[in-house]
Every structure is written in structure tokens, then in C-alpha cells.
Protein backbone atom coordinates (compact mmCIF):
# COMPACT_ATOMS: atom_id res chain seq x y z
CA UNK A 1 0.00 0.00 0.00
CA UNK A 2 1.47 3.24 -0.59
CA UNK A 3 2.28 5.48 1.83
CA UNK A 4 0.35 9.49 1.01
CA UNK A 5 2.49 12.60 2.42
CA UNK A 6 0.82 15.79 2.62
CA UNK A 7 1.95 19.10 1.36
CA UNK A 8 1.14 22.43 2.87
CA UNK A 9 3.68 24.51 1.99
CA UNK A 10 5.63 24.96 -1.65
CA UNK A 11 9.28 24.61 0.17
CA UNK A 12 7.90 21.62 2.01
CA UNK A 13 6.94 19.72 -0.96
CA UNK A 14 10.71 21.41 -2.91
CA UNK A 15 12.88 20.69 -0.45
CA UNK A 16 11.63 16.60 0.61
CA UNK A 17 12.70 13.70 -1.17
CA UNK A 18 11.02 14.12 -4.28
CA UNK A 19 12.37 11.17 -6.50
CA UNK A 20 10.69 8.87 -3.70
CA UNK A 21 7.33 9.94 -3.46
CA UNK A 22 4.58 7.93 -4.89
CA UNK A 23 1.43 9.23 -2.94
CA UNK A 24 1.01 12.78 -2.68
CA UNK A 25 -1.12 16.22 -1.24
CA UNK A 26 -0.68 19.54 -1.91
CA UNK A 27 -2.35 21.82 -0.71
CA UNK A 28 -1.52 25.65 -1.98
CA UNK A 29 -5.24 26.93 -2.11
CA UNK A 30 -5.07 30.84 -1.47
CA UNK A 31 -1.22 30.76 -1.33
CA UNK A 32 -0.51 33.16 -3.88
CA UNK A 33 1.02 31.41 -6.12
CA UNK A 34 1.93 33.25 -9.42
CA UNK A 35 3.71 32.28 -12.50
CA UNK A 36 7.27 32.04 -10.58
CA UNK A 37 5.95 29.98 -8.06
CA UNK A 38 4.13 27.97 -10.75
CA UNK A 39 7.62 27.12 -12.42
CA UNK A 40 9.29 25.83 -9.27
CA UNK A 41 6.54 23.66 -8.46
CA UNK A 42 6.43 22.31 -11.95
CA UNK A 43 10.34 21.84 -11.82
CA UNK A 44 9.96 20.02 -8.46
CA UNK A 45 7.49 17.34 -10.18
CA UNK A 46 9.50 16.80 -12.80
CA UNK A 47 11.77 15.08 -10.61
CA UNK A 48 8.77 12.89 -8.90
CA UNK A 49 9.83 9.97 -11.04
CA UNK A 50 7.93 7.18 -8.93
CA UNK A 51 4.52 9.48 -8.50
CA UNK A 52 1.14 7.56 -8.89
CA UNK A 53 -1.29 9.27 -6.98
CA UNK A 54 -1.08 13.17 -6.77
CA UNK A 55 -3.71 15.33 -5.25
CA UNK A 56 -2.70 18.67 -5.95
CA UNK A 57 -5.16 21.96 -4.60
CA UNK A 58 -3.99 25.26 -6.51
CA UNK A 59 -7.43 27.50 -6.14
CA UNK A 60 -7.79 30.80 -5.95
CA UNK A 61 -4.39 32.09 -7.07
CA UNK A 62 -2.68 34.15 -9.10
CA UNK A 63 -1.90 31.26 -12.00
CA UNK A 64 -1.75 32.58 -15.64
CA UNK A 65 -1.38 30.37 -18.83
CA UNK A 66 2.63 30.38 -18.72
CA UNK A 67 2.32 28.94 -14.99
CA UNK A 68 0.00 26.03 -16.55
CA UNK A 69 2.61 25.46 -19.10
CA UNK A 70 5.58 24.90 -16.49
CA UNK A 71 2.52 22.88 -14.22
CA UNK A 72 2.13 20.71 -17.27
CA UNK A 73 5.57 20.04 -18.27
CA UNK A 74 5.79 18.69 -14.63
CA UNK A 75 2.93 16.69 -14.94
CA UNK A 76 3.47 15.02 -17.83
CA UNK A 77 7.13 14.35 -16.58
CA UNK A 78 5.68 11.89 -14.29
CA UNK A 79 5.35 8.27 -16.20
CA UNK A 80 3.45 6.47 -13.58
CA UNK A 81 0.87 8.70 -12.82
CA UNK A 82 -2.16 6.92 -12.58
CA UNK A 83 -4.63 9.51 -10.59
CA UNK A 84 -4.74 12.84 -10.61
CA UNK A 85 -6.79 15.62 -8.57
CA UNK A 86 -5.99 19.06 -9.73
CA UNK A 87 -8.13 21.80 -8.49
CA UNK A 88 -7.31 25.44 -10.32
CA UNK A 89 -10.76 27.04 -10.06
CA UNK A 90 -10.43 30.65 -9.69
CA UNK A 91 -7.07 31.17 -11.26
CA UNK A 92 -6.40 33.15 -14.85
CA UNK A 93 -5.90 30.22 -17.46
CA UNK A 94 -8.26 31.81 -20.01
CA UNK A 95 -8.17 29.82 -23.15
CA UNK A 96 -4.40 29.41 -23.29
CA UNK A 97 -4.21 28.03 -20.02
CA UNK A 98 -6.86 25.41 -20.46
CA UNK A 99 -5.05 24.39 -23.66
CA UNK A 100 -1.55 24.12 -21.64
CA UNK A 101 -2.94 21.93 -19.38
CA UNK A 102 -5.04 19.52 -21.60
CA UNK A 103 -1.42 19.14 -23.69
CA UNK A 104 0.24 18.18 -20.60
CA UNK A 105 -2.46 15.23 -19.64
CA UNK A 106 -2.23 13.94 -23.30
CA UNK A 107 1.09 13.24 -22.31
CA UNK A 108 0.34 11.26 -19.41
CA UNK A 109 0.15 7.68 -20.59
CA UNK A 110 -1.08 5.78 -17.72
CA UNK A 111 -3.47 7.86 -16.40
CA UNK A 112 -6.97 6.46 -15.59
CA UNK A 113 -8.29 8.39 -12.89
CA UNK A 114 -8.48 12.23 -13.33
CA UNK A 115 -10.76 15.11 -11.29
CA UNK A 116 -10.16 18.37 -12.44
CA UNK A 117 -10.88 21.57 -11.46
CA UNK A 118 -11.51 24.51 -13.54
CA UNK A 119 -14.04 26.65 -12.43
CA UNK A 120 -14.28 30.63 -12.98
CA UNK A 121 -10.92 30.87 -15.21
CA UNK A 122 -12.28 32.74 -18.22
CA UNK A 123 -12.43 30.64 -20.93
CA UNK A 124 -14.64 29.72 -23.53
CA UNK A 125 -15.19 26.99 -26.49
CA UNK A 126 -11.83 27.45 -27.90
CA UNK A 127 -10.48 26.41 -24.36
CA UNK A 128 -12.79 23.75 -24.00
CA UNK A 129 -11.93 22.64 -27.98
CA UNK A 130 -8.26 22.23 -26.94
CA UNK A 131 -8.80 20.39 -23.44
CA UNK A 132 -11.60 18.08 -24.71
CA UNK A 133 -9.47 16.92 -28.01
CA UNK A 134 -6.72 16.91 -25.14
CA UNK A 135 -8.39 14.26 -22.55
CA UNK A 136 -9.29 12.17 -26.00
CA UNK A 137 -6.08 11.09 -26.37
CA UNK A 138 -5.78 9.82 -22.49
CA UNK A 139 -6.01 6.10 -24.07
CA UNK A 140 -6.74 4.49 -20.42
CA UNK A 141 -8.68 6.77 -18.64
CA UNK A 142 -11.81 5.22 -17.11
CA UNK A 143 -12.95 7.67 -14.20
CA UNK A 144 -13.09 11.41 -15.58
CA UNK A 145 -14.64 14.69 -13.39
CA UNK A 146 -14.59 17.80 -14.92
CA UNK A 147 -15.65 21.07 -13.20
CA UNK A 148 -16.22 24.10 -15.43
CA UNK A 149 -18.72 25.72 -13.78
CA UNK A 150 -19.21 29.82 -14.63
CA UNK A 151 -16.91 29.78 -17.48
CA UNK A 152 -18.10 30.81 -21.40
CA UNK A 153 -18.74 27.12 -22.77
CA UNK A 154 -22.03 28.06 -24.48
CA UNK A 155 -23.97 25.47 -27.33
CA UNK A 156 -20.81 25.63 -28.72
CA UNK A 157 -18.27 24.62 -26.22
CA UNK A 158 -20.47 21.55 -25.07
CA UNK A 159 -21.06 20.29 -28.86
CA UNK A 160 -17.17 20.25 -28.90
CA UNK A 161 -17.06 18.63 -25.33
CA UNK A 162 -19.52 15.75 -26.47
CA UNK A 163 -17.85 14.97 -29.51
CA UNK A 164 -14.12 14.30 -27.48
CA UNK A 165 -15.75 12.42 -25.12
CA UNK A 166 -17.71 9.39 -27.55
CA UNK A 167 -13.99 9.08 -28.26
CA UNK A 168 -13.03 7.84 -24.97
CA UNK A 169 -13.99 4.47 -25.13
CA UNK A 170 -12.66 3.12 -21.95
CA UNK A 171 -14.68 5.86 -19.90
CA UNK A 172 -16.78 4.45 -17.50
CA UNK A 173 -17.41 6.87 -14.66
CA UNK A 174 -18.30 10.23 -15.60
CA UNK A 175 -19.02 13.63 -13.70
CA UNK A 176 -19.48 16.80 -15.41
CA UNK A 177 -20.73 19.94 -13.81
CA UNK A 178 -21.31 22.55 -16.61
CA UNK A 179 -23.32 24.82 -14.43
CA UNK A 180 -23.19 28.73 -15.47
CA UNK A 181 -21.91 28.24 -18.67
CA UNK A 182 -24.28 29.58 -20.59
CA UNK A 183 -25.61 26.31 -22.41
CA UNK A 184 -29.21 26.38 -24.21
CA UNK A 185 -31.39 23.64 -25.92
CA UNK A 186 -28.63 22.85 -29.16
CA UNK A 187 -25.43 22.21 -26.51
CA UNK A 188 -27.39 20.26 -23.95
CA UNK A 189 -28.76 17.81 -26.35
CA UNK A 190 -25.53 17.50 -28.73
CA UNK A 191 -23.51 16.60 -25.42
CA UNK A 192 -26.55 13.85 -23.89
CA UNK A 193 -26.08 12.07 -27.65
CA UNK A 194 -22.74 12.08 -27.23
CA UNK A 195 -22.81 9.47 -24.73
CA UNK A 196 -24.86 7.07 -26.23
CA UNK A 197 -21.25 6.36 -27.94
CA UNK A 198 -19.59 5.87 -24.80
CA UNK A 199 -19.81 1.89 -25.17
CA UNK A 200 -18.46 1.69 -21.43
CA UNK A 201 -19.70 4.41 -19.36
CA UNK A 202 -21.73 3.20 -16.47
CA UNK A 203 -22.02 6.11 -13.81
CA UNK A 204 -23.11 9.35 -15.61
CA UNK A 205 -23.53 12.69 -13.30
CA UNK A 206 -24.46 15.69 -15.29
CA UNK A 207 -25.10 19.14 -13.63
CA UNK A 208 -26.65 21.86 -16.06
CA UNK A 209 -27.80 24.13 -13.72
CA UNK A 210 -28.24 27.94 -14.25
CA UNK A 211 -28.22 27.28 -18.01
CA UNK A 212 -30.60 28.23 -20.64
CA UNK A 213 -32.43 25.13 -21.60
CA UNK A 214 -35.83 25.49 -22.02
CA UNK A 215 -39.56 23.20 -21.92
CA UNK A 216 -38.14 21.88 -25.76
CA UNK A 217 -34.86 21.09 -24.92
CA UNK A 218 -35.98 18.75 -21.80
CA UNK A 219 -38.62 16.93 -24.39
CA UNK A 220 -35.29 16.39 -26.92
CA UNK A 221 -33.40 16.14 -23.35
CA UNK A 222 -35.61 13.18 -22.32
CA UNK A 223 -35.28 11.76 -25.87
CA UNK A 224 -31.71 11.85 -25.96
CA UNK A 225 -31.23 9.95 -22.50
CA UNK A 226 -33.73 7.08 -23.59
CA UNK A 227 -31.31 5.88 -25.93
CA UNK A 228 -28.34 5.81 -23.03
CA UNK A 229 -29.06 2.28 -22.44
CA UNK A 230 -25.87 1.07 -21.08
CA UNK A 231 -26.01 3.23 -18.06
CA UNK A 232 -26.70 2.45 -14.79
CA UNK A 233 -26.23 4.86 -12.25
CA UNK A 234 -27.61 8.20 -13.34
CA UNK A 235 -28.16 12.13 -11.70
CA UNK A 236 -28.88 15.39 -13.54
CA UNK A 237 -29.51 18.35 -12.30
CA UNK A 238 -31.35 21.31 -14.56
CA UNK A 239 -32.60 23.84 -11.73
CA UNK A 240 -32.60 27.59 -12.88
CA UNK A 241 -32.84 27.00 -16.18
CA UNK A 242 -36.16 28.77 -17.99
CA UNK A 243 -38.41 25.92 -17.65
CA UNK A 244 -41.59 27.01 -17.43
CA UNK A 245 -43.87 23.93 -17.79
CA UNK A 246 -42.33 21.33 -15.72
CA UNK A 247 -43.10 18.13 -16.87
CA UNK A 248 -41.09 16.05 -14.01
CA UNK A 249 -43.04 12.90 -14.77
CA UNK A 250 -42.02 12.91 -17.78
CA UNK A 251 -38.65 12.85 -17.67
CA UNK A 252 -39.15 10.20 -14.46
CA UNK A 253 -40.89 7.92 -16.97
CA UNK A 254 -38.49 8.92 -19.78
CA UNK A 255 -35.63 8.10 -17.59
CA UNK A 256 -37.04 4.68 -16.31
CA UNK A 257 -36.69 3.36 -19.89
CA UNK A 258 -33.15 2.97 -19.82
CA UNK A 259 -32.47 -0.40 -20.23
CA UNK A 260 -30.02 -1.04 -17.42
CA UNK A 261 -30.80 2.01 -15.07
CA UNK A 262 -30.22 0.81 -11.35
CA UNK A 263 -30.45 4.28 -9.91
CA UNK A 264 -31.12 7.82 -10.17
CA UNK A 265 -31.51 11.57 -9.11
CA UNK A 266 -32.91 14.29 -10.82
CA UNK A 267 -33.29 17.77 -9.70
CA UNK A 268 -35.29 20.02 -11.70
CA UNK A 269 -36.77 23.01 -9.42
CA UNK A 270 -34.58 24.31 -6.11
């Protein structure tokens, strides 16, 4: 069993014995890290040879898109890493950023468990474009959550989303929150069909909340999931969208019909 070490402070993690480690936490949330700090952090993992497991908390900082490049180069200079958590909500990636960071994963070749982080960084479908073709090429990856909450994904952004993700044909747990992103009727139903491709995926969580989708797009919504018959473990959320008529019954009896369904949760009204 491996042994995890935790991380509080940037000299901490620097300064220990990094070609050892194999289980790791860091935790830099709020530390004010900028793009000099980024690089010696990045530098340090590069020499994390042995790393599997890394849990690594960067929120709320001062990260641009050159300190995701030098966090990438470190990432991807790990060869074992098999799960990542990397939490860098509230930085300032914009779409460059994003990108930098989806280039670095595509490099990781044995990762299969990845949770990451990107909520309120500014970026829109171009960012989303180069981090979804990105996480396509992550051959092996099986368990994927993405948070984008409040960024500028709109129909576009989760069209191009959807269409990386039928590619991953190993993925069989899969948690998306998309909330505040701007997504109507179009995006919501391009990204549902989507996973009827996902031969695999088992466990689907989909939060679409404070979005734009409407009383059409949950009849197409409802439509769309029908034909996700391989799943079996199923929540969505769509509160504050601009339903008006709220046909909950509907989409209970629409969700039902999925072949395999075990359980589910949806959430349509706060």
C-alpha cells in the first residue's frame, strides 16, 4: 500500500525527497502562487519519477497560462501517474491556459483516474476545444470529473465537449458539472447524444444548472437519454434554467426506460 504525504507549503513539498514519493497532497489553495511559483513547483514534479497518486489543490491564485505550461511540463514528466486531482478554479488560465494543461495530460500515458478543477478561469469553447481533443487522447482513462462551472462554454463549447468524449472508449465513470456556462437547448442535447457512444460508461452525473435550456430542450433532453441504455447509475440536475412547464413525470418515466438504469436523481426546481 502506498504510503500518502501531505503538502502544505511549496518549500515543504521542494525541499523533501522528491524522486521517492509515490502518494502525494498539496495543498496551496489561497497561497498566492503566481507564475514564478508555478515554475518551481512544476520543476519540483519533474523530478517525482515514482509518482502515482497526486492530489494537488492550486485555487484561488494568481496562475496565468505560462504557470499552466511549467505545471504541465511537470505533470506530464511523471510516467506512472495513474490519478490525478488538480483543483485550479479561480485562477487566470483563459483559453491558453486550459489548452496548456489539456497538452500536458495527453502526455500522461497511464493515467486512468483524473478530477479536475476549472471553475471561474475565463475561458470559452476554444479552451474547451483544446482540453476536450486533449483528454481524448488519455487512451486508459476510465474515471473522468470535470468542473467548469461559470466559465463561457455556451452550445458551442459543449457540442465540442460531447464529440471528445464518444472518443473515450474506456470511460466508465463520468461527472461533469457545466453549471453557469451559458448552455441552451442545441449544446445540452448535442452533449446527452454524445454518450450514447460511450460503449463503457456506467455512472453518468451531469449538472446543467443555471443554463438556458428550455420546456423543448428537456422533451429532446428526455429523448436523448432514452437511448443511453448502457447506463446504470444516473443524476442530472437542470434547476434555474427557464423551464416554465415542468413536466417532471415525464422525464421520471423517460428516464425509467433505460435499459439497465439501477439508480437515479434528478433535480429540476430548487
Amino acid at each position: 500500500m502506498l504510503k500518502k504525504l501531505n503538502f502544505i507549503h511549496l518549500k515543504q513539498f521542494v525541499v523533501s525527497s522528491l524522486s521517492s514519493l509515490t502518494d502525494v497532497e498539496i495543498d496551496l489553495t489561497y497561497s498566492n502562487l503566481n507564475e514564478e511559483s508555478s515554475q518551481i513547483l512544476g520543476k519540483a514534479l519533474e523530478s517525482c519519477q515514482k509518482l502515482q497518486n497526486l492530489a494537488l489543490y492550486l485555487s484561488g491564485n494568481e496562475i496565468n497560462a505560462m504557470g499552466a505550461s511549467y505545471l504541465g511540463l511537470g505533470l506530464q514528466n511523471c510516467p506512472n501517474l495513474s490519478v490525478l486531482i488538480l483543483f485550479l478554479s479561480q485562477n487566470k488560465l483563459c483559453d491558453i491556459g486550459v489548452y496548456n494543461i489539456g497538452n500536458s495530460l495527453s502526455r500522461c500515458p497511464n493515467l486512468q483516474n483524473l478530477t479536475l478543477q476549472l471553475q471561474s478561469n475565463n475561458f470559452g469553447a476554444n479552451g474547451i476545444e483544446n482540453l476536450a481533443f486533449a483528454l481524448s487522447k488519455c487512451a486508459r482513462l476510465s474515471i473522468l470529473t470535470l468542473y467548469l462551472q461559470n466559465n463561457f462554454l455556451q452550445d458551442k463549447g459543449a457540442q465540442i465537449l460531447g464529440s471528445a468524449l464518444q472518443n473515450m472508449q474506456n470511460l466508465q465513470n463520468l461527472k461533469l458539472d457545466l453549471g453557469c456556462c451559458k448552455i441552451g437547448n442545441q449544446g445540452a442535447i448535442d452533449l446527452v447524444q454524445s454518450f450514447v457512444k460511450c460503449s463503457k460508461l456506467k455512472q453518468l452525473m451531469l449538472y446543467l444548472y443555471t443554463n438556458s435550456i428550455d420546456d423543448l430542450g428537456l422533451r429532446n433532453l428526455c429523448i436523448a437519454l432514452k437511448k443511453c441504455n448502457r447506463i446504470q447509475n444516473f443524476v442530472l440536475c437542470l434547476i434555474e434554467n427557464k423551464l416554465m412547464n415542468v413536466k417532471g413525470l415525464q422525464l421520471h418515466k423517460k428516464i425509467t426506460k433505460m435499459k439497465r438504469l439501477v439508480s437515479y436523481q434528478i433535480q429540476i426546481v430548487a
